[in-house]
PDB file of N, CA and C in Angstrom:
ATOM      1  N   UNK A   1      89.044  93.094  87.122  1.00  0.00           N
ATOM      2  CA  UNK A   1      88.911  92.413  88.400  1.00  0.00           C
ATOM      3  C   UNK A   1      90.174  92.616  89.212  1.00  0.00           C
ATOM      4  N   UNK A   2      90.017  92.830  90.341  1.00  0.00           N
ATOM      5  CA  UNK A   2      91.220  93.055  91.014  1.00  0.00           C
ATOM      6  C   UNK A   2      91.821  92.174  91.621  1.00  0.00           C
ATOM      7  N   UNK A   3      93.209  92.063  92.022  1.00  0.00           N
ATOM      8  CA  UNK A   3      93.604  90.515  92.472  1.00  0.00           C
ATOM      9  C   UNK A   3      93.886  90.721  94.104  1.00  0.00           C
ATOM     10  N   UNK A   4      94.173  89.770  94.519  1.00  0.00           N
ATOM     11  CA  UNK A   4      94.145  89.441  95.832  1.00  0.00           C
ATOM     12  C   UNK A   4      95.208  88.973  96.640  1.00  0.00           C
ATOM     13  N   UNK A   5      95.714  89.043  97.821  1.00  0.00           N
ATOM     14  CA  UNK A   5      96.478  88.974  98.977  1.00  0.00           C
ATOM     15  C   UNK A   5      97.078  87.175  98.673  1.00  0.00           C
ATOM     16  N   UNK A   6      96.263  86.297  98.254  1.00  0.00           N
ATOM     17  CA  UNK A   6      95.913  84.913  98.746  1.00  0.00           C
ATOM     18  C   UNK A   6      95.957  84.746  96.613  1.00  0.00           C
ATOM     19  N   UNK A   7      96.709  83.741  96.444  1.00  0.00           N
ATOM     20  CA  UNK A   7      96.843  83.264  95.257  1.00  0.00           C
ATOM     21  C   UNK A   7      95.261  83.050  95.078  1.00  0.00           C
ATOM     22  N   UNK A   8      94.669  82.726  93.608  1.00  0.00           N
ATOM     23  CA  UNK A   8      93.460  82.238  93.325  1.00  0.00           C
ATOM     24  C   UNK A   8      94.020  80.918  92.888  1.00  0.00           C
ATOM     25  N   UNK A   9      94.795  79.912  92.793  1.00  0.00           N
ATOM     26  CA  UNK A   9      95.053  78.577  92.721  1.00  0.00           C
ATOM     27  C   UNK A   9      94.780  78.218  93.974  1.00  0.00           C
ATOM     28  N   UNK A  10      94.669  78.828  95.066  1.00  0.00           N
ATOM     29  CA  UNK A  10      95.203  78.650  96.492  1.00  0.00           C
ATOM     30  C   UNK A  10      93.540  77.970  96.992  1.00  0.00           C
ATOM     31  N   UNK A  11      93.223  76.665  97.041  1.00  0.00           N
ATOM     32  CA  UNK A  11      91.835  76.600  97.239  1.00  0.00           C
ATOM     33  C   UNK A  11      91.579  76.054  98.715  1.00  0.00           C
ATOM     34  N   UNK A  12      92.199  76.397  99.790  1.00  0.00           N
ATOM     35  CA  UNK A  12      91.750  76.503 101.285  1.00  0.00           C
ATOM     36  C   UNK A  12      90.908  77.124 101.715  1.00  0.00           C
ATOM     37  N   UNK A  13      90.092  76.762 102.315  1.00  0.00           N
ATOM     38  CA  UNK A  13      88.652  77.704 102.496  1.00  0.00           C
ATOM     39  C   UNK A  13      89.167  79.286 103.284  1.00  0.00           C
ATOM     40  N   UNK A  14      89.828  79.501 104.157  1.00  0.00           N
ATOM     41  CA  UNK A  14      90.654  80.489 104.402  1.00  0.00           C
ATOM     42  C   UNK A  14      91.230  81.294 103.384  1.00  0.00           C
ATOM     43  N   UNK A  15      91.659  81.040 102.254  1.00  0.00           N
ATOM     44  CA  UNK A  15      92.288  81.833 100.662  1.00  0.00           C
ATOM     45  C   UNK A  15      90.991  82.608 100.128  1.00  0.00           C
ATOM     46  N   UNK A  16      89.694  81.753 100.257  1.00  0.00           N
ATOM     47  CA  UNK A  16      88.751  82.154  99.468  1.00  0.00           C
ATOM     48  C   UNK A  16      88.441  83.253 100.434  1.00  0.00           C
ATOM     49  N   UNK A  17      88.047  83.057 101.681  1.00  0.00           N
ATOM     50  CA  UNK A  17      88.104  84.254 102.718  1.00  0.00           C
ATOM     51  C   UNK A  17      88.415  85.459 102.676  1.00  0.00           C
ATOM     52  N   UNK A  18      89.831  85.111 102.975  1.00  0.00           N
ATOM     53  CA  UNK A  18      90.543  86.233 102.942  1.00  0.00           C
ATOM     54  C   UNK A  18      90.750  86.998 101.687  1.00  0.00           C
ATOM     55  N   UNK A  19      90.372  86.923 100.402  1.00  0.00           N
ATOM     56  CA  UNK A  19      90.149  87.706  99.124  1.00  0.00           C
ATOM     57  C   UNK A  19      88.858  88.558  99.293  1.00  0.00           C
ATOM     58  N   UNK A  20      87.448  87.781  99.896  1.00  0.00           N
ATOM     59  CA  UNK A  20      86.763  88.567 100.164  1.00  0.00           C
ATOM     60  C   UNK A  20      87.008  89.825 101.047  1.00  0.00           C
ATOM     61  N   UNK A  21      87.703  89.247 102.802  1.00  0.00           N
ATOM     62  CA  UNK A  21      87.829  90.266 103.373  1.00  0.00           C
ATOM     63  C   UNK A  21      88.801  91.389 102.828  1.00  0.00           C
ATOM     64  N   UNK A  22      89.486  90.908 102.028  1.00  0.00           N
ATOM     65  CA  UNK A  22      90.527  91.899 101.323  1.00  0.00           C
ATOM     66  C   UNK A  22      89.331  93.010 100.416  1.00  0.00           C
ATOM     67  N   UNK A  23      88.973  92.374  99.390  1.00  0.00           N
ATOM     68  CA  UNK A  23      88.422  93.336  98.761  1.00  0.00           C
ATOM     69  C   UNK A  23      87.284  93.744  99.402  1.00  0.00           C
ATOM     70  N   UNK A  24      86.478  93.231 100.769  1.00  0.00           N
ATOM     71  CA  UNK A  24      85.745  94.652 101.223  1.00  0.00           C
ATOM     72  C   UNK A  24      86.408  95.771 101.841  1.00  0.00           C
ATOM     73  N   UNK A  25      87.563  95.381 102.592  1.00  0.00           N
ATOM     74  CA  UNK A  25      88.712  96.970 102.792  1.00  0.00           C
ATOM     75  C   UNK A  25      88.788  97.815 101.917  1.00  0.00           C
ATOM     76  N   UNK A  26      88.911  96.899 100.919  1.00  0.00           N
ATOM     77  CA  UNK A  26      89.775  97.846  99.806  1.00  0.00           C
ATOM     78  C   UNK A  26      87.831  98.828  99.188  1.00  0.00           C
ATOM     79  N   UNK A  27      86.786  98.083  99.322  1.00  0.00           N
ATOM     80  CA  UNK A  27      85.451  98.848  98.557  1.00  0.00           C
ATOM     81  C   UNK A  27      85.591  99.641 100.368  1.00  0.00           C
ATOM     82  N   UNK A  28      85.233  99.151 101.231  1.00  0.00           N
ATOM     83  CA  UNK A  28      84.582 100.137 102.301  1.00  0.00           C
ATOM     84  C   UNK A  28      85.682 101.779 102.863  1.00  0.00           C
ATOM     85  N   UNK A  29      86.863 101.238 102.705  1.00  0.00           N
ATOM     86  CA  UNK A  29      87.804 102.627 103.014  1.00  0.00           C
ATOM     87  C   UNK A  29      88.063 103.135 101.753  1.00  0.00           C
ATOM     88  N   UNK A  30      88.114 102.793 100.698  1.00  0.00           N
ATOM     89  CA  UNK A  30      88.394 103.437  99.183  1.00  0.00           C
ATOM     90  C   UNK A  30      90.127 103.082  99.679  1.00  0.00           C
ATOM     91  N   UNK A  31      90.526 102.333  99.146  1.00  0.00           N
ATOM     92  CA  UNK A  31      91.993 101.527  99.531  1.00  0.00           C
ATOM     93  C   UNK A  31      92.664 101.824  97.625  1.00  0.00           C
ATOM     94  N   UNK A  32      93.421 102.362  97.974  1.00  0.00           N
ATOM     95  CA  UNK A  32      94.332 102.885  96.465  1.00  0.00           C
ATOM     96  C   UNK A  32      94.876 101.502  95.491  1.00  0.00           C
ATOM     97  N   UNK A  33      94.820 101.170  94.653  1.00  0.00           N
ATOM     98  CA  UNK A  33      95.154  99.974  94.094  1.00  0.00           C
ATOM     99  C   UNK A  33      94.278  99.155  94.141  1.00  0.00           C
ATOM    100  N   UNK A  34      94.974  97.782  93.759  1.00  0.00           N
ATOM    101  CA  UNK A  34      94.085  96.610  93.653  1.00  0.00           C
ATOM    102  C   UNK A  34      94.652  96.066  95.826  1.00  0.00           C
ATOM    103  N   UNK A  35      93.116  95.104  95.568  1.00  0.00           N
ATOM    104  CA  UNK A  35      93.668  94.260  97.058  1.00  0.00           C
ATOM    105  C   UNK A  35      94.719  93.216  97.314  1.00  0.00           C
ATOM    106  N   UNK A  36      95.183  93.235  96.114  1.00  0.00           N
ATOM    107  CA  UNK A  36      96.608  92.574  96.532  1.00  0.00           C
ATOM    108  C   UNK A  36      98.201  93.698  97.421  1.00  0.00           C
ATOM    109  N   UNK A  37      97.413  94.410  96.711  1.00  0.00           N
ATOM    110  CA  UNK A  37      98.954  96.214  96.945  1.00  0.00           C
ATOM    111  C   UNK A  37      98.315  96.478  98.349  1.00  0.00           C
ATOM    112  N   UNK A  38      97.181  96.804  98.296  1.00  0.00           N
ATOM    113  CA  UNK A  38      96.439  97.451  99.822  1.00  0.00           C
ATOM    114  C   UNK A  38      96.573  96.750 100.721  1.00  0.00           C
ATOM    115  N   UNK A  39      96.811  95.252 100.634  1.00  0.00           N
ATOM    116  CA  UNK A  39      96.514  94.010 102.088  1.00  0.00           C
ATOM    117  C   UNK A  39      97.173  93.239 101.778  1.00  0.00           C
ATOM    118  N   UNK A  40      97.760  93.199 102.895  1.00  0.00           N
ATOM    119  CA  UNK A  40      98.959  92.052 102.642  1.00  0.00           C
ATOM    120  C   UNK A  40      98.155  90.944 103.896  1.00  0.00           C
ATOM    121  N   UNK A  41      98.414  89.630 103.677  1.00  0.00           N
ATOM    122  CA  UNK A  41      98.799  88.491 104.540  1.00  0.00           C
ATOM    123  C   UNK A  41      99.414  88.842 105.664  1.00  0.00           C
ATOM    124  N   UNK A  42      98.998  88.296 107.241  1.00  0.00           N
ATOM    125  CA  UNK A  42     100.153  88.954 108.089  1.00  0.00           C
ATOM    126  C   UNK A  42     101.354  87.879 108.292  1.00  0.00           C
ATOM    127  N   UNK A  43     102.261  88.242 108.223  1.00  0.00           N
ATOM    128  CA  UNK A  43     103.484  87.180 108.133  1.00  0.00           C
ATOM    129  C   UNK A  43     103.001  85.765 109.446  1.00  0.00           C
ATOM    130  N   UNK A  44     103.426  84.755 108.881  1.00  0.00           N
ATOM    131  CA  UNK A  44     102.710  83.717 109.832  1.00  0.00           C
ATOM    132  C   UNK A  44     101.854  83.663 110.651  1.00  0.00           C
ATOM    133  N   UNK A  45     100.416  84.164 109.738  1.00  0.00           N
ATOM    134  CA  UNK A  45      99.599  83.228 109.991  1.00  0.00           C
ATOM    135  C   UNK A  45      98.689  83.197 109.091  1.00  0.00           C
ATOM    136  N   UNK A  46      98.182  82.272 108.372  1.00  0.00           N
ATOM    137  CA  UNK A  46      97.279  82.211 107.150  1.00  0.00           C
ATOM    138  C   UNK A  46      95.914  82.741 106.949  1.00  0.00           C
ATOM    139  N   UNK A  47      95.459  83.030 108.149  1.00  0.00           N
ATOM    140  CA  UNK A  47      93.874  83.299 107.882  1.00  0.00           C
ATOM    141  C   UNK A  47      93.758  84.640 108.409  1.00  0.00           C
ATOM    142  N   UNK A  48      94.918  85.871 108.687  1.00  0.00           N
ATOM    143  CA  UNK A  48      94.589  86.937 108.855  1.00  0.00           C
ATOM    144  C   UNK A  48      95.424  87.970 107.997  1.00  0.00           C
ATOM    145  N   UNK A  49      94.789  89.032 107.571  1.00  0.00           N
ATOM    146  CA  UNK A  49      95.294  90.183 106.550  1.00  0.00           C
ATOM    147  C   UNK A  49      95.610  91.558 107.426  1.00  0.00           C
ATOM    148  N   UNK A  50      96.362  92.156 106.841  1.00  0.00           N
ATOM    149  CA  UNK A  50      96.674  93.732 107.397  1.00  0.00           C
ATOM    150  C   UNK A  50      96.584  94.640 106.313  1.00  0.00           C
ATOM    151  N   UNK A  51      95.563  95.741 106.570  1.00  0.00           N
ATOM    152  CA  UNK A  51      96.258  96.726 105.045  1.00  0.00           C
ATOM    153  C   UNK A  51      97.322  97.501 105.855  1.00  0.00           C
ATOM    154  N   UNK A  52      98.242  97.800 104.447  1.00  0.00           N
ATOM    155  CA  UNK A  52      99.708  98.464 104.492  1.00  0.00           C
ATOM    156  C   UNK A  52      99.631  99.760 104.689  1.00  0.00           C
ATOM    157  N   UNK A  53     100.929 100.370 105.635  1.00  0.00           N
ATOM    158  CA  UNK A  53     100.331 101.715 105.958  1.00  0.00           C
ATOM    159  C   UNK A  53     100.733 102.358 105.415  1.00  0.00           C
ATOM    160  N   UNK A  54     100.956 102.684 103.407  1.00  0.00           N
ATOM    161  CA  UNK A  54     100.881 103.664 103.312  1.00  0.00           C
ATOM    162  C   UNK A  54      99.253 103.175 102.454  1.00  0.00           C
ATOM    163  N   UNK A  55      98.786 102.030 101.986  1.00  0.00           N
ATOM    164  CA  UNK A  55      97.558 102.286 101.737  1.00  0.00           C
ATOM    165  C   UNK A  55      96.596 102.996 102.622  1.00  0.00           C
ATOM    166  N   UNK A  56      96.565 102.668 103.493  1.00  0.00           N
ATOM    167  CA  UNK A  56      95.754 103.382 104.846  1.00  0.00           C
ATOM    168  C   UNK A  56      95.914 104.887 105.174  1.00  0.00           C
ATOM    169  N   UNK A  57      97.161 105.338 104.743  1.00  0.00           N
ATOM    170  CA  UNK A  57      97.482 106.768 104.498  1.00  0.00           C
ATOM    171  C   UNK A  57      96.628 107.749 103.481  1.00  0.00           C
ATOM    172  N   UNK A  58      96.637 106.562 102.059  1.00  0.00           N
ATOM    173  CA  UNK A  58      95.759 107.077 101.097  1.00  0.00           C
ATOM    174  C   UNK A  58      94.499 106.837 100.957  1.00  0.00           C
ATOM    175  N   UNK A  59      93.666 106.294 102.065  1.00  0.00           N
ATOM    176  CA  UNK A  59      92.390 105.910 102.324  1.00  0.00           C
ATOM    177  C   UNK A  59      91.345 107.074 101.982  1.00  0.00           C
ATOM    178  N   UNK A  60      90.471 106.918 101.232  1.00  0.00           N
ATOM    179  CA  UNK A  60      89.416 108.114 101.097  1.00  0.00           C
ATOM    180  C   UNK A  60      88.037 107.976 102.136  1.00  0.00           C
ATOM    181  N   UNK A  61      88.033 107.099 102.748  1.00  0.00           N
ATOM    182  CA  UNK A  61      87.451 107.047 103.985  1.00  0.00           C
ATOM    183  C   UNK A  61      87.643 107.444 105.413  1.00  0.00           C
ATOM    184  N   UNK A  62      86.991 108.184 106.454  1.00  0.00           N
ATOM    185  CA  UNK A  62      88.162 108.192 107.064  1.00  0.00           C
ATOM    186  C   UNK A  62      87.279 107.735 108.265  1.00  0.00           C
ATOM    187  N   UNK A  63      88.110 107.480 109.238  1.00  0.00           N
ATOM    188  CA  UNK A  63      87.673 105.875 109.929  1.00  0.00           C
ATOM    189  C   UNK A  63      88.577 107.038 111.527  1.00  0.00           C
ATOM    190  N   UNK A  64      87.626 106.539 112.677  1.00  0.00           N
ATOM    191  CA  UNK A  64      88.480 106.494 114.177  1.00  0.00           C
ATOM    192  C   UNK A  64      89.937 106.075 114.535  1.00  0.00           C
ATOM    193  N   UNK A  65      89.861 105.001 113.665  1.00  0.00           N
ATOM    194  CA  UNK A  65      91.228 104.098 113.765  1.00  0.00           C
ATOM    195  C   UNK A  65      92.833 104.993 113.526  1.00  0.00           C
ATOM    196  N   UNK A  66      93.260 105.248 114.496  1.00  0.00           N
ATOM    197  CA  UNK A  66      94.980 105.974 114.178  1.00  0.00           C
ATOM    198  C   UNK A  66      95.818 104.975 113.290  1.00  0.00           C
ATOM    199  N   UNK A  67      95.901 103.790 113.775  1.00  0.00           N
ATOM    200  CA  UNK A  67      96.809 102.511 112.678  1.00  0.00           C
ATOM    201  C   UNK A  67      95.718 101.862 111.974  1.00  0.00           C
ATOM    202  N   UNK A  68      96.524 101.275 110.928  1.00  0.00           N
ATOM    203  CA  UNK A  68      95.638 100.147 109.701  1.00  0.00           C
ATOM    204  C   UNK A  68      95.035  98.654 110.743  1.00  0.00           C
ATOM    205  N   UNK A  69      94.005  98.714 110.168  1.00  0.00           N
ATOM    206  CA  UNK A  69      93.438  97.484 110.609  1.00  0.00           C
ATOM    207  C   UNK A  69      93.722  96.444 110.328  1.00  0.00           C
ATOM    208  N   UNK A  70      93.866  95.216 111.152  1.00  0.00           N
ATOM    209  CA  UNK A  70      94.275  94.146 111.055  1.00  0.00           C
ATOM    210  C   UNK A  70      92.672  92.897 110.830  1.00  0.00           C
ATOM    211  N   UNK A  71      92.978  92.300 110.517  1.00  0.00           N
ATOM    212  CA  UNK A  71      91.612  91.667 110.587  1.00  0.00           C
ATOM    213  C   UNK A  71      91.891  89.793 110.344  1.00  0.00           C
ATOM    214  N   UNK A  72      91.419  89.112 110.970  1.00  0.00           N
ATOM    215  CA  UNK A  72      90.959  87.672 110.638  1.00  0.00           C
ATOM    216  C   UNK A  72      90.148  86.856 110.375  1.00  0.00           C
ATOM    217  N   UNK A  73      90.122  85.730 109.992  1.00  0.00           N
ATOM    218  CA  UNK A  73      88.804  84.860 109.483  1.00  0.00           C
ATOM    219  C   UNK A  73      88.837  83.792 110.431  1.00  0.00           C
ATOM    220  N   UNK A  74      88.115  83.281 111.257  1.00  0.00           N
ATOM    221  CA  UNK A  74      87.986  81.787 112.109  1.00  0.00           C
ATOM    222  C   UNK A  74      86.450  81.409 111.800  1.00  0.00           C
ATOM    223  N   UNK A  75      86.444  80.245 111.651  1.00  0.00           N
ATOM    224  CA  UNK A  75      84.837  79.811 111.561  1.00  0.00           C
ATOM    225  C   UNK A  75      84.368  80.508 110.593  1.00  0.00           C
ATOM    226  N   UNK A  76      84.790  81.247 109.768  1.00  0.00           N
ATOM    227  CA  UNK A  76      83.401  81.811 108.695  1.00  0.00           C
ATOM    228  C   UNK A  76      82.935  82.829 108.804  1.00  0.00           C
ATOM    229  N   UNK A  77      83.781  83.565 110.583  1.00  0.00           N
ATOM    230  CA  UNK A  77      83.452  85.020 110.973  1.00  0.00           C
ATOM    231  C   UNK A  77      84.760  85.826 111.190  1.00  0.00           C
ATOM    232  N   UNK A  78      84.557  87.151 110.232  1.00  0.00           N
ATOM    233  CA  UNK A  78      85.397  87.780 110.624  1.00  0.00           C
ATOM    234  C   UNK A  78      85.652  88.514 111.852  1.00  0.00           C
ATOM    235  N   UNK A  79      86.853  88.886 112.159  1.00  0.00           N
ATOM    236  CA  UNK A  79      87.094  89.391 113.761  1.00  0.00           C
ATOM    237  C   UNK A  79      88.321  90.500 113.487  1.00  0.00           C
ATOM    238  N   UNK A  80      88.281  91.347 114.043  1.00  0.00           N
ATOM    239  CA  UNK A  80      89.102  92.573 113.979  1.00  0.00           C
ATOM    240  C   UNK A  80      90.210  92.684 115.339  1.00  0.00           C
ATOM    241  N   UNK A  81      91.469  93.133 115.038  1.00  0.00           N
ATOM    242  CA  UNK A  81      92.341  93.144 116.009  1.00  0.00           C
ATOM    243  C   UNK A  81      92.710  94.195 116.801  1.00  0.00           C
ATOM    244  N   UNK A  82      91.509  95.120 116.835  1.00  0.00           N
ATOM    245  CA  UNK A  82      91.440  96.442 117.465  1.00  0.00           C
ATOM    246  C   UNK A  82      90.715  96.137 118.988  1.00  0.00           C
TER     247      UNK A  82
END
């Protein structure tokens, strides 16, 4: 099982979130490592993730996007910062 961005003690409905949105990056681009190495937390603020750019370098997907995607959780829906 792979671990995640967001402690699993961490039980804020946002923690549980953001592990999901982590590990669909990491299944939909083929993201190198586990989703803790590929996506980090973005520094202050809790409910949004960034994958790291050299994971995004080693992506076996390849996507429009020139930079790594940023992404957040509000309400239960994710939202992208592109």
């Amino acid at each position: 099982r792979c671990s995640s961005p967001c402690p699993e003690e961490d039980d804020r409905p946002e923690a549980s979130q953001m592990r999901r949105v982590a590990a669909a990056l990491c299944r939909f681009y083929g993201l190198p490592g586990a989703p803790a190495e590929a996506v980090k937390l973005r520094p202050g603020l809790t409910n949004a993730v960034a994958v790291g750019e050299a994971a995004w370098q080693a992506r076996q997907r390849e996507s429009a996007l020139e930079e790594p995607p940023s992404l957040w959780v509000r309400g239960g829906r994710v939202y992208d910062f592109h």
